[in-house]
C-alpha atoms as a PDB file:
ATOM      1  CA  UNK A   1      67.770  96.903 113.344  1.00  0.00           C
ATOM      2  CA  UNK A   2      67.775  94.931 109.984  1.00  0.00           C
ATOM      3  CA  UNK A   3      70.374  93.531 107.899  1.00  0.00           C
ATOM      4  CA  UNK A   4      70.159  91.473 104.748  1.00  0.00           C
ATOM      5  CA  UNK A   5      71.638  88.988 102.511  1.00  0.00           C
ATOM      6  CA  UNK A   6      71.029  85.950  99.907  1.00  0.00           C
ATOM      7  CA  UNK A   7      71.419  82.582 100.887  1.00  0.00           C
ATOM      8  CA  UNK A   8      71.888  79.775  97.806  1.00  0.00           C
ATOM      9  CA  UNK A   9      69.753  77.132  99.292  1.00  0.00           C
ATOM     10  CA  UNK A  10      69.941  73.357  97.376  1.00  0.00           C
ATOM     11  CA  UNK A  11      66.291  74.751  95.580  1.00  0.00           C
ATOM     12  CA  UNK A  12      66.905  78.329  95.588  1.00  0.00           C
ATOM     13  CA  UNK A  13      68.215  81.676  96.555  1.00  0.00           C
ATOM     14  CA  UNK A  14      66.496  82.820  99.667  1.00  0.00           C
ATOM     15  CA  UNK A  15      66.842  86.259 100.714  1.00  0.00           C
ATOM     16  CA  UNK A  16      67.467  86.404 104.966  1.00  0.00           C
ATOM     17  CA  UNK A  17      67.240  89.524 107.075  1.00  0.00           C
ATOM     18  CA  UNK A  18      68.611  89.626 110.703  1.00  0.00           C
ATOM     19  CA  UNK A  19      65.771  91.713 112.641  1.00  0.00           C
ATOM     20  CA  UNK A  20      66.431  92.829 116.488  1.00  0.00           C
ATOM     21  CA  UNK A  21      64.421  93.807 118.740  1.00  0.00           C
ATOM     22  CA  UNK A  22      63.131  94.421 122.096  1.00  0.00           C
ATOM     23  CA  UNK A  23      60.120  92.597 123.576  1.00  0.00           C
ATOM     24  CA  UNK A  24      58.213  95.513 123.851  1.00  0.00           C
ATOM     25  CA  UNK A  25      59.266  96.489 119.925  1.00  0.00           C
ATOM     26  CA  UNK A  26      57.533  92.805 119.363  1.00  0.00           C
ATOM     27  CA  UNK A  27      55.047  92.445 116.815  1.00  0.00           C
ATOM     28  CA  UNK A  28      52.392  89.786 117.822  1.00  0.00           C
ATOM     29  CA  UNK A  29      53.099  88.307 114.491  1.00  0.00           C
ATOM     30  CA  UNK A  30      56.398  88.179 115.752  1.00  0.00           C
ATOM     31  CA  UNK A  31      55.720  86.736 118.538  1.00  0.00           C
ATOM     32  CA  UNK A  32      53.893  83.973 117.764  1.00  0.00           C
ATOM     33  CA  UNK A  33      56.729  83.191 115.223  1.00  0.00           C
ATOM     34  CA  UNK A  34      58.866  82.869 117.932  1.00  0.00           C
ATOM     35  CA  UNK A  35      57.002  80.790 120.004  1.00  0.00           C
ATOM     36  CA  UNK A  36      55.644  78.419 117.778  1.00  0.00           C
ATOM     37  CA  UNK A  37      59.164  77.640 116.484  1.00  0.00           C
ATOM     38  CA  UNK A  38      60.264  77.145 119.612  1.00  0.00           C
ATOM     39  CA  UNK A  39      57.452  74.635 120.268  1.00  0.00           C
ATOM     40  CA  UNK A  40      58.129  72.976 116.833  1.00  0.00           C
ATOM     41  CA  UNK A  41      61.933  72.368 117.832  1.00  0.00           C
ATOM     42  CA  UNK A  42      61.758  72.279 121.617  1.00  0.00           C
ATOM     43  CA  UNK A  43      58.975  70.718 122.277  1.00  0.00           C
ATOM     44  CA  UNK A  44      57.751  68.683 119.203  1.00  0.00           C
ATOM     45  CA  UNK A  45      61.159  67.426 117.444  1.00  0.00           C
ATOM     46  CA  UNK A  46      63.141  67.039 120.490  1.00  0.00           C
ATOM     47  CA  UNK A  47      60.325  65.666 122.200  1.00  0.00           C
ATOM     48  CA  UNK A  48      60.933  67.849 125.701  1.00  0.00           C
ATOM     49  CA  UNK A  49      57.841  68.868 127.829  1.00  0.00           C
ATOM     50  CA  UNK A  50      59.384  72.427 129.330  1.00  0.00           C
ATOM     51  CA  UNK A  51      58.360  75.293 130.765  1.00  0.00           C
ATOM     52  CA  UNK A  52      59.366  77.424 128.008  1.00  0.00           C
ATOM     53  CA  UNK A  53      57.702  80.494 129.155  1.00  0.00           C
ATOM     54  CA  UNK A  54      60.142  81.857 131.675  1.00  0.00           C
ATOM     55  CA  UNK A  55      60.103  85.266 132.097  1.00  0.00           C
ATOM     56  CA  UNK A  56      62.964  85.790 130.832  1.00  0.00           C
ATOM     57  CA  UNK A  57      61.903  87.410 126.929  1.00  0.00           C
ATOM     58  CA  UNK A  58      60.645  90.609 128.244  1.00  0.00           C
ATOM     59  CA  UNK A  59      64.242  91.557 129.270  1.00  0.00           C
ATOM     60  CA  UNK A  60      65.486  89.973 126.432  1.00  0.00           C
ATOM     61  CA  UNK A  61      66.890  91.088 123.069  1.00  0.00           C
ATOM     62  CA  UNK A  62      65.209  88.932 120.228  1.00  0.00           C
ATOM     63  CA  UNK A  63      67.695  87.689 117.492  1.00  0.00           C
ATOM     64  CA  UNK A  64      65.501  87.056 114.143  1.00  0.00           C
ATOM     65  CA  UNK A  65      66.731  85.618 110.815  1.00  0.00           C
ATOM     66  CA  UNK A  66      63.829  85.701 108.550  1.00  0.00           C
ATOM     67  CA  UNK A  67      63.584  85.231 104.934  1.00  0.00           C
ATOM     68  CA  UNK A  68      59.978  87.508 104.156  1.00  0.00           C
ATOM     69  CA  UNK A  69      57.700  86.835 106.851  1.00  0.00           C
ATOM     70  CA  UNK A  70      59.094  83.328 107.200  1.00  0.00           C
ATOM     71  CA  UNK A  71      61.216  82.869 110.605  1.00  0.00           C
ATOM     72  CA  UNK A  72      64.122  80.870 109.956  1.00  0.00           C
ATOM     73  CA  UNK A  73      66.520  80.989 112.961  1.00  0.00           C
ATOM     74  CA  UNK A  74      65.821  82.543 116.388  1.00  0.00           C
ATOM     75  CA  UNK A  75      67.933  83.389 119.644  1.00  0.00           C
ATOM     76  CA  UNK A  76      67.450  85.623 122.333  1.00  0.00           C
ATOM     77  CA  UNK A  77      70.000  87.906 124.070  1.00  0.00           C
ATOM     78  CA  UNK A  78      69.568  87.849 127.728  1.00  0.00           C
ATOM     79  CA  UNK A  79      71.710  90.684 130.219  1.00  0.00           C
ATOM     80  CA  UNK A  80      73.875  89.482 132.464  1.00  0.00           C
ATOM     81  CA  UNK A  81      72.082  88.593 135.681  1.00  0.00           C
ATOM     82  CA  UNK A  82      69.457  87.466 134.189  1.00  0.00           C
ATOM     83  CA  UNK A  83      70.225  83.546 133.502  1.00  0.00           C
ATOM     84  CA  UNK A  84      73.993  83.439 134.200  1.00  0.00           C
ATOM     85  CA  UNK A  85      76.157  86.227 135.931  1.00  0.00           C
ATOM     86  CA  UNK A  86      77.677  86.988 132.183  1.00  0.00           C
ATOM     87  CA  UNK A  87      75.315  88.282 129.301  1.00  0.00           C
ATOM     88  CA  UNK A  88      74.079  84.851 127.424  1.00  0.00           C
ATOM     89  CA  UNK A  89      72.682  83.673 124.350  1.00  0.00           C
ATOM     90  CA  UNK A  90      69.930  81.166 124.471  1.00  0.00           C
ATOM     91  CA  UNK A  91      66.726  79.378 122.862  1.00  0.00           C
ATOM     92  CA  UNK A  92      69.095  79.391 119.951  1.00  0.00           C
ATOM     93  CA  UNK A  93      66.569  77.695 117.435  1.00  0.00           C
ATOM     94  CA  UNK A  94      67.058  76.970 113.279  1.00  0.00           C
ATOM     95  CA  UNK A  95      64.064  75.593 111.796  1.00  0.00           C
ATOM     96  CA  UNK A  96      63.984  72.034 110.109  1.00  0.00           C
ATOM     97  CA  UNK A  97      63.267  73.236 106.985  1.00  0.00           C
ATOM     98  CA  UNK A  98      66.279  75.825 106.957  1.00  0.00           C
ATOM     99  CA  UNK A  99      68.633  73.988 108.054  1.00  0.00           C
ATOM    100  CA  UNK A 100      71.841  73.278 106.215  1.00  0.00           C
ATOM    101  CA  UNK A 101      71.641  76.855 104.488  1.00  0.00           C
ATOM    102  CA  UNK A 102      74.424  78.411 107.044  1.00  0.00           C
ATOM    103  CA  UNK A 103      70.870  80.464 108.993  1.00  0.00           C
ATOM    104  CA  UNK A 104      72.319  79.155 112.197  1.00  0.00           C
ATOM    105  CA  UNK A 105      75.930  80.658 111.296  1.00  0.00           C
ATOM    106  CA  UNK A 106      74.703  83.969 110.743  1.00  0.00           C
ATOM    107  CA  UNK A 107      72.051  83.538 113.542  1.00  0.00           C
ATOM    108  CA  UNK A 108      75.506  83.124 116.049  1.00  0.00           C
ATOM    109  CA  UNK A 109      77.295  85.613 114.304  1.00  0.00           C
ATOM    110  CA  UNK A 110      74.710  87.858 114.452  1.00  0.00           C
ATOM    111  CA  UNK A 111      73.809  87.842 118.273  1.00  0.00           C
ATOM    112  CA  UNK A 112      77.988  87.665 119.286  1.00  0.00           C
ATOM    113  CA  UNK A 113      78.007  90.943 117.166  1.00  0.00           C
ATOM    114  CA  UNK A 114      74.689  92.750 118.565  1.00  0.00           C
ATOM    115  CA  UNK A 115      76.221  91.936 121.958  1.00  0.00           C
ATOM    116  CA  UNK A 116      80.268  93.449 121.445  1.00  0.00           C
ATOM    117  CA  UNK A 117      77.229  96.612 119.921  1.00  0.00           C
ATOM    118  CA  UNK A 118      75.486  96.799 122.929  1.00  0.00           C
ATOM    119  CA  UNK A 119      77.142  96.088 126.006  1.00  0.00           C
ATOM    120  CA  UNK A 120      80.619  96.151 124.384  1.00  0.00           C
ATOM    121  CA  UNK A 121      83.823  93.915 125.633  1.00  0.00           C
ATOM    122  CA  UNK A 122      82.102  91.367 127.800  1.00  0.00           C
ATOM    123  CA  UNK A 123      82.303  87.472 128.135  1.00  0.00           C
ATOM    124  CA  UNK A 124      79.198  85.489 127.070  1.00  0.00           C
ATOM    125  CA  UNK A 125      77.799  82.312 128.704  1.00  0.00           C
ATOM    126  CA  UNK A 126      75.796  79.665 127.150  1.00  0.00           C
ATOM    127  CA  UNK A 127      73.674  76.020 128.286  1.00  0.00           C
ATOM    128  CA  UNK A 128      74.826  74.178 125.067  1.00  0.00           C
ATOM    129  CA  UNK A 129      73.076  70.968 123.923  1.00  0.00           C
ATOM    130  CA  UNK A 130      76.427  68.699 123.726  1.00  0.00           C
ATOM    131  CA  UNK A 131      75.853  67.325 120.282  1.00  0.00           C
ATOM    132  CA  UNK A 132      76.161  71.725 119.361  1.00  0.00           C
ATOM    133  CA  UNK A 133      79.524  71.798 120.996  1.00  0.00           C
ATOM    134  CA  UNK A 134      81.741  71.788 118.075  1.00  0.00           C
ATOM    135  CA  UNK A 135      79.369  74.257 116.237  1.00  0.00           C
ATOM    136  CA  UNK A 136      79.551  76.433 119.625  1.00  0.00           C
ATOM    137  CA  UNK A 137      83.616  75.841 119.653  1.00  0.00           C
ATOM    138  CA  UNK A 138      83.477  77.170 115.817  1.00  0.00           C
ATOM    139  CA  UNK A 139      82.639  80.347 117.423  1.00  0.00           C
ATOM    140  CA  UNK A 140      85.312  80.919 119.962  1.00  0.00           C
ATOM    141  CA  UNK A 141      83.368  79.194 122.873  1.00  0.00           C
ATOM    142  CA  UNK A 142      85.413  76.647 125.574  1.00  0.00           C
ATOM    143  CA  UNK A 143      83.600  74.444 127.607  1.00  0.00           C
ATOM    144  CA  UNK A 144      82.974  75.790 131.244  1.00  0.00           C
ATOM    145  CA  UNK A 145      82.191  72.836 133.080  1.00  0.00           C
ATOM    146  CA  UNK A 146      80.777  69.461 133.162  1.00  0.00           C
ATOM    147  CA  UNK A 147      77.829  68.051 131.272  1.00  0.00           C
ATOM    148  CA  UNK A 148      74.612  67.759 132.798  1.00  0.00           C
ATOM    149  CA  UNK A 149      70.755  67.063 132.151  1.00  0.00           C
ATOM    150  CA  UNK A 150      67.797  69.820 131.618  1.00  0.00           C
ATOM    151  CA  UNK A 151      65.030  68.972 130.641  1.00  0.00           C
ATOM    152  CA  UNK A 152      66.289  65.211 129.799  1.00  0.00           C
ATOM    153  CA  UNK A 153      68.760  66.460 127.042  1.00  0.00           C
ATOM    154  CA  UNK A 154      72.542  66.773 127.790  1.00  0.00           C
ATOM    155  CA  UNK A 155      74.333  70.421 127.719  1.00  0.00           C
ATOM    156  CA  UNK A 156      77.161  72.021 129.150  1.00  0.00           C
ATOM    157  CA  UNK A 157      78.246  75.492 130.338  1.00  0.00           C
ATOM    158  CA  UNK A 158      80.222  76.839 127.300  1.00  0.00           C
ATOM    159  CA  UNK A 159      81.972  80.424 127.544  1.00  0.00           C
ATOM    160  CA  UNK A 160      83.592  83.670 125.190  1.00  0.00           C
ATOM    161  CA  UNK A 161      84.701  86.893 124.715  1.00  0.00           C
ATOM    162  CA  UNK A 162      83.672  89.577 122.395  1.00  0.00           C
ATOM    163  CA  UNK A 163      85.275  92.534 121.745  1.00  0.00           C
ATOM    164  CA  UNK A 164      83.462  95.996 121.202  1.00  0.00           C
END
């Protein structure tokens, strides 16, 4: 699936393009995209030692917002069961050099609309860093809980609904 649009940056227009797929529909291009970005963020600029490789993105449903070959934003769609008893969004990722062009909008309002697609009315759970939660709330998500440490960084439970 593949979707595009043009994105005024402060330099200049950059062209993004929402690409989902499958692990198995993966490219290894693709994949290393994915998982060096989330090593850049994750690991590098948040300074978080984590076992990032879960095995949990070969059920997944991979959320990319590239501009060319250039991986901008990033989030993967997990089913329900498979991190929280609700279908879930996480590893939602922008990187540094994107941000502040509205990549993470469309990255959120992207994956809330591939899920109401694919498994229709359902809620959706996510582990929110807290410092995200009024981005998160921009999307229709309430907290769902009290705050709490992973990986040294504080998050919270934050729930939705989407509608087929």
């Amino acid at each position: 699936m593949s979707l595009t649009a043009k994105i005024q940056t402060r330099d200049h227009k950059m062209e993004l393009t929402t690409v989902i797929k499958t692990f198995e529909e993966l490219s290894s291009k693709e994949l290393y995209a994915i998982i060096r970005l989330r090593n850049d963020v994750f690991v590098v600029e948040q300074n978080c030692v984590f076992q990032d490789a879960d095995n949990k993105d070969q059920v997944a449903d991979h959320v990319m917002i590239k501009s060319d070959d250039y991986l901008v934003a990033y989030s993967r769609i997990l089913p329900a069961g498979a991190s929280f008893p609700e279908v879930s969004i996480g590893r939602v990722v922008s990187d540094i050099k994107a941000r502040g062009i509205g990549a993470g909008r469309r990255l959120m309002q992207e994956s809330l609309a591939f899920i109401a697609r694919k498994h229709g009315s359902c809620s959706v759970r996510i582990g929110a860093q807290t410092y995200l939660n009024e981005f998160y709330k921009s999307f229709g998500f309430e907290n769902a809980g009290e705050t709490y440490l992973e990986d040294g960084i504080e998050h919270i439970e934050m729930t939705t609904h989407v509608e087929d």
